[in-house]
Protein backbone atom coordinates (compact mmCIF):
# COMPACT_ATOMS: atom_id res chain seq x y z
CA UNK A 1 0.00 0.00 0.00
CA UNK A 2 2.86 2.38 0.56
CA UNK A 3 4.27 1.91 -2.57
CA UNK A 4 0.90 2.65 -4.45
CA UNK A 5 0.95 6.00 -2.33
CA UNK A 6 4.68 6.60 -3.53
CA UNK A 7 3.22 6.33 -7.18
CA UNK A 8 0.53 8.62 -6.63
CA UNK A 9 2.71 11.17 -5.23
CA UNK A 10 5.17 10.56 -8.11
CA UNK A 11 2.43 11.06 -10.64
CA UNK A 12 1.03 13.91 -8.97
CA UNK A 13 4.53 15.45 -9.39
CA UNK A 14 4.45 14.42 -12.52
CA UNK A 15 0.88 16.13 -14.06
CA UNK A 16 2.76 19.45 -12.18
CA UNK A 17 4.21 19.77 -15.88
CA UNK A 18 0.40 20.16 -16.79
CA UNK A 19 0.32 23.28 -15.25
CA UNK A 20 2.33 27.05 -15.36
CA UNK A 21 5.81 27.09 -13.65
CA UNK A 22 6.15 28.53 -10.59
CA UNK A 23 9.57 30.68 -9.71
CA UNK A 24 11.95 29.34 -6.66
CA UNK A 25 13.16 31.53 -4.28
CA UNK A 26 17.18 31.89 -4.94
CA UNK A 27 16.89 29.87 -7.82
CA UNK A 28 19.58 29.32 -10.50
CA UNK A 29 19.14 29.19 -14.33
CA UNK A 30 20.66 26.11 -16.20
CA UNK A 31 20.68 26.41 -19.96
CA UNK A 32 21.20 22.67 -21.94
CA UNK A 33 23.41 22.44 -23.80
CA UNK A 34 24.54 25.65 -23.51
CA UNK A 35 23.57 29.57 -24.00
CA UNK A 36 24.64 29.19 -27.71
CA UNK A 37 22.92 26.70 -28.21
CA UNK A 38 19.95 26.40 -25.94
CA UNK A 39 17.21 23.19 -26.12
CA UNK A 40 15.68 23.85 -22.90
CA UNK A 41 15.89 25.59 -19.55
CA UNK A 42 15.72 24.54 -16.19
CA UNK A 43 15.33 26.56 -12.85
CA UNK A 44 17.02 24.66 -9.48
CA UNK A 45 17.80 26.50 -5.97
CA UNK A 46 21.05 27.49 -5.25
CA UNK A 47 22.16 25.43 -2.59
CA UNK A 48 21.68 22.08 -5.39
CA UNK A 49 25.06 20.93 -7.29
CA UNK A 50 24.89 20.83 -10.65
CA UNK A 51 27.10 17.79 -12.70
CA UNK A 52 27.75 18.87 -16.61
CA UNK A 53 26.54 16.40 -19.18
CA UNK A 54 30.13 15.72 -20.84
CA UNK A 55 28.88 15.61 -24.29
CA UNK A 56 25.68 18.01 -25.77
CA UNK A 57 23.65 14.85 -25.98
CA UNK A 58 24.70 13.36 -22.25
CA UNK A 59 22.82 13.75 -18.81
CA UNK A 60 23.33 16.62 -16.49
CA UNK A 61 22.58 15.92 -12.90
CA UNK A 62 21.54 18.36 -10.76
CA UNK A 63 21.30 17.17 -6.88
CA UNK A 64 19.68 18.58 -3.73
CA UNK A 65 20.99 18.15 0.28
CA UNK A 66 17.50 16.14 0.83
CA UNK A 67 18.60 13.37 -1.37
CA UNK A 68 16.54 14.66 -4.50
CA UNK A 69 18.77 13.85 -8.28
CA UNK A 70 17.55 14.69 -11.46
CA UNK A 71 19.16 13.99 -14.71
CA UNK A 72 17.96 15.77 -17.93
CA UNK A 73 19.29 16.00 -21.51
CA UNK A 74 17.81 16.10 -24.93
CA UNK A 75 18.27 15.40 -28.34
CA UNK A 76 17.44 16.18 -32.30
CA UNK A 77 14.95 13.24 -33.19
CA UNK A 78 13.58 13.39 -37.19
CA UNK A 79 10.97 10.93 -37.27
CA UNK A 80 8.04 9.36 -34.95
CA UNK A 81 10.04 5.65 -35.75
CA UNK A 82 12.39 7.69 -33.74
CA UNK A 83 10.79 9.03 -31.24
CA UNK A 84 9.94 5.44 -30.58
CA UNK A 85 13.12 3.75 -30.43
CA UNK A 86 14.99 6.62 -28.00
CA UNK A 87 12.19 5.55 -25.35
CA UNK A 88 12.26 2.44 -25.68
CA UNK A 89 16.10 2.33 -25.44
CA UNK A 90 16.17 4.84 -22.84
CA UNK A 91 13.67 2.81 -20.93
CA UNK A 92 15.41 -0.38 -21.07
CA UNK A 93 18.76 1.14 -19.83
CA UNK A 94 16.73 2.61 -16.92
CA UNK A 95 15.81 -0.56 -15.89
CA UNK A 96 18.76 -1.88 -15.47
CA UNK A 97 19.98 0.84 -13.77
CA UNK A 98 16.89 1.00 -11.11
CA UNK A 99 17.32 -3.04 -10.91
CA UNK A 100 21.11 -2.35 -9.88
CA UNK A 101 20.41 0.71 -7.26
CA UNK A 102 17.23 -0.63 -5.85
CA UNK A 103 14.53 -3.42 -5.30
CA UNK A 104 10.74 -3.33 -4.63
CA UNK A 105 10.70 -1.46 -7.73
CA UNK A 106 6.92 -0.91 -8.93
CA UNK A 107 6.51 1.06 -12.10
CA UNK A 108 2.92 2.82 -12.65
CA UNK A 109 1.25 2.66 -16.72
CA UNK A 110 2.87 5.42 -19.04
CA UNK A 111 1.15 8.90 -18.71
CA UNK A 112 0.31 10.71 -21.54
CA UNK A 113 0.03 14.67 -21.35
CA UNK A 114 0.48 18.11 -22.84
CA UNK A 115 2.15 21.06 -21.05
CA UNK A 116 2.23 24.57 -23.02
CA UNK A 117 1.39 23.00 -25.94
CA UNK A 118 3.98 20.17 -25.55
CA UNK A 119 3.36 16.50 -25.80
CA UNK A 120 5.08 14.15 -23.32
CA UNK A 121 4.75 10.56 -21.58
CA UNK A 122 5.60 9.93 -18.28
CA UNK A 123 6.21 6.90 -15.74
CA UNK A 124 6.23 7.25 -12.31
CA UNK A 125 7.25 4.35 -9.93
CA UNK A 126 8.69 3.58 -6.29
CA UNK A 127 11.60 1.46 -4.94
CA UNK A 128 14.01 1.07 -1.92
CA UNK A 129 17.55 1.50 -2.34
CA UNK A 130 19.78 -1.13 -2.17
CA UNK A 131 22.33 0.72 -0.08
CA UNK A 132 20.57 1.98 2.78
CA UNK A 133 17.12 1.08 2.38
CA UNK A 134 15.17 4.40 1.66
CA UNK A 135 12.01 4.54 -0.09
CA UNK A 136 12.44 6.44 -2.98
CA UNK A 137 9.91 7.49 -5.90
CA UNK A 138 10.93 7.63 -9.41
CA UNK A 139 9.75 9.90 -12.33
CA UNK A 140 10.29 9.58 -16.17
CA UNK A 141 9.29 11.74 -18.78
CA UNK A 142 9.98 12.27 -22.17
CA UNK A 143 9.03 15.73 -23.70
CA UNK A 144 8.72 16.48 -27.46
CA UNK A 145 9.61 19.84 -28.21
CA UNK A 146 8.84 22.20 -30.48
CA UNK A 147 12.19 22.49 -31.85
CA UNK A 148 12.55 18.91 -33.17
CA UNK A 149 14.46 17.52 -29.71
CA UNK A 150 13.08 14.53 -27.72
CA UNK A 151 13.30 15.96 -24.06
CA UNK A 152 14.56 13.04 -21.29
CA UNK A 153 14.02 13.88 -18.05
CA UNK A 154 14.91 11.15 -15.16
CA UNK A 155 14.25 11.68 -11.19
CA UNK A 156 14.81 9.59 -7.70
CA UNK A 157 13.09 11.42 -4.86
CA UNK A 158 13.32 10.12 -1.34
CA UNK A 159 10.08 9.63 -0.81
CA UNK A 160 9.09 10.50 2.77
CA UNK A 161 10.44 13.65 2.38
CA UNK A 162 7.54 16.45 1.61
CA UNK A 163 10.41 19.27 0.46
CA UNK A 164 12.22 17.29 -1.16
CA UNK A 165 8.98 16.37 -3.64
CA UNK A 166 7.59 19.57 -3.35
CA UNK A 167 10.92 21.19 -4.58
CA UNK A 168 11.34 18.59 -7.18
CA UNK A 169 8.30 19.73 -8.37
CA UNK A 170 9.30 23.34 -8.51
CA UNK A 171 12.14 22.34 -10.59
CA UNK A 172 9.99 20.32 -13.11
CA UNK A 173 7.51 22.76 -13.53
CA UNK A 174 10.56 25.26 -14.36
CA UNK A 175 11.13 23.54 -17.24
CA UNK A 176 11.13 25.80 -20.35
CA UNK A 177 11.51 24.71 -24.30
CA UNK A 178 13.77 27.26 -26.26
């Protein structure tokens, strides 16, 4: 039963994307891949660290004291075929990853959504890590953009932690295409 209520919260964090962003207090811009160059936009509070993605296409992580990490990255997709094969691949590298990091893992059906105009899919799940036995919730989403990038955005939340979801959900709901 706890792990349905992780999923709900997850989801519920996830249909934030639904809605208009709302600013963080002290927050800091982070432009992917770059201001040159920029896919998307992301707002995150100060006090997180923020890993690079070593390559345009790559992850960057950005992390929270509360245990929150999110990893986000994009890139240029042509066709719906596509589309189709980057989640799927995506997806199945996830797994393995979650399957190495944690157990209990429950997975909720695939969301399907709009935000500003944007189509996306999401999956939200639970698990407990492996290493010290948190319950965490997970959320997936892919974003299409209008600029002809396939938006990947990945998240581990510790679950009984209400700031640490609520200000994941800031940070999602920051989200900006460019």
């Amino acid at each position: 039963m706890q792990i349905m209520k992780m999923i709900t919260q997850t989801i519920l964090c996830i249909l934030a994307l639904s809605f208009g962003a709302e600013k963080l207090s002290a927050e800091e811009l982070i432009v992917y891949p770059n201001a040159d160059a920029p896919i998307f936009t992301i707002e995150v509070p100060k006090n997180w660290t923020l890993t690079p993605a070593p390559t345009p296409t790559q992850f960057f992580l950005v992390a929270g004291p509360a245990g929150v990490k999110m990893w986000f990255r994009a890139a240029a997709v042509a066709s719906e075929k596509e589309v189709e094969a980057a989640i799927e691949a995506a997806t199945a590298s996830g797994k393995e990853w979650f399957t190495e990091s944690y157990e209990n893992i429950a997975l909720g059906d695939l969301v399907m959504g709009e935000r500003k105009g944007i189509p996306f899919s999401s999956i939200s799940g639970a698990g407990v890590a492996k290493a010290d036995g948190e319950e965490v919730v997970f959320a997936v989403t892919f974003g299409y953009l209008p600029n002809g990038s396939l938006a990947e955005f990945w998240a581990v939340i510790p679950a009984n932690n209400r700031q640490a979801l609520k200000t994941a959900d800031k940070v999602i709901s920051s989200f900006e295409p460019k």
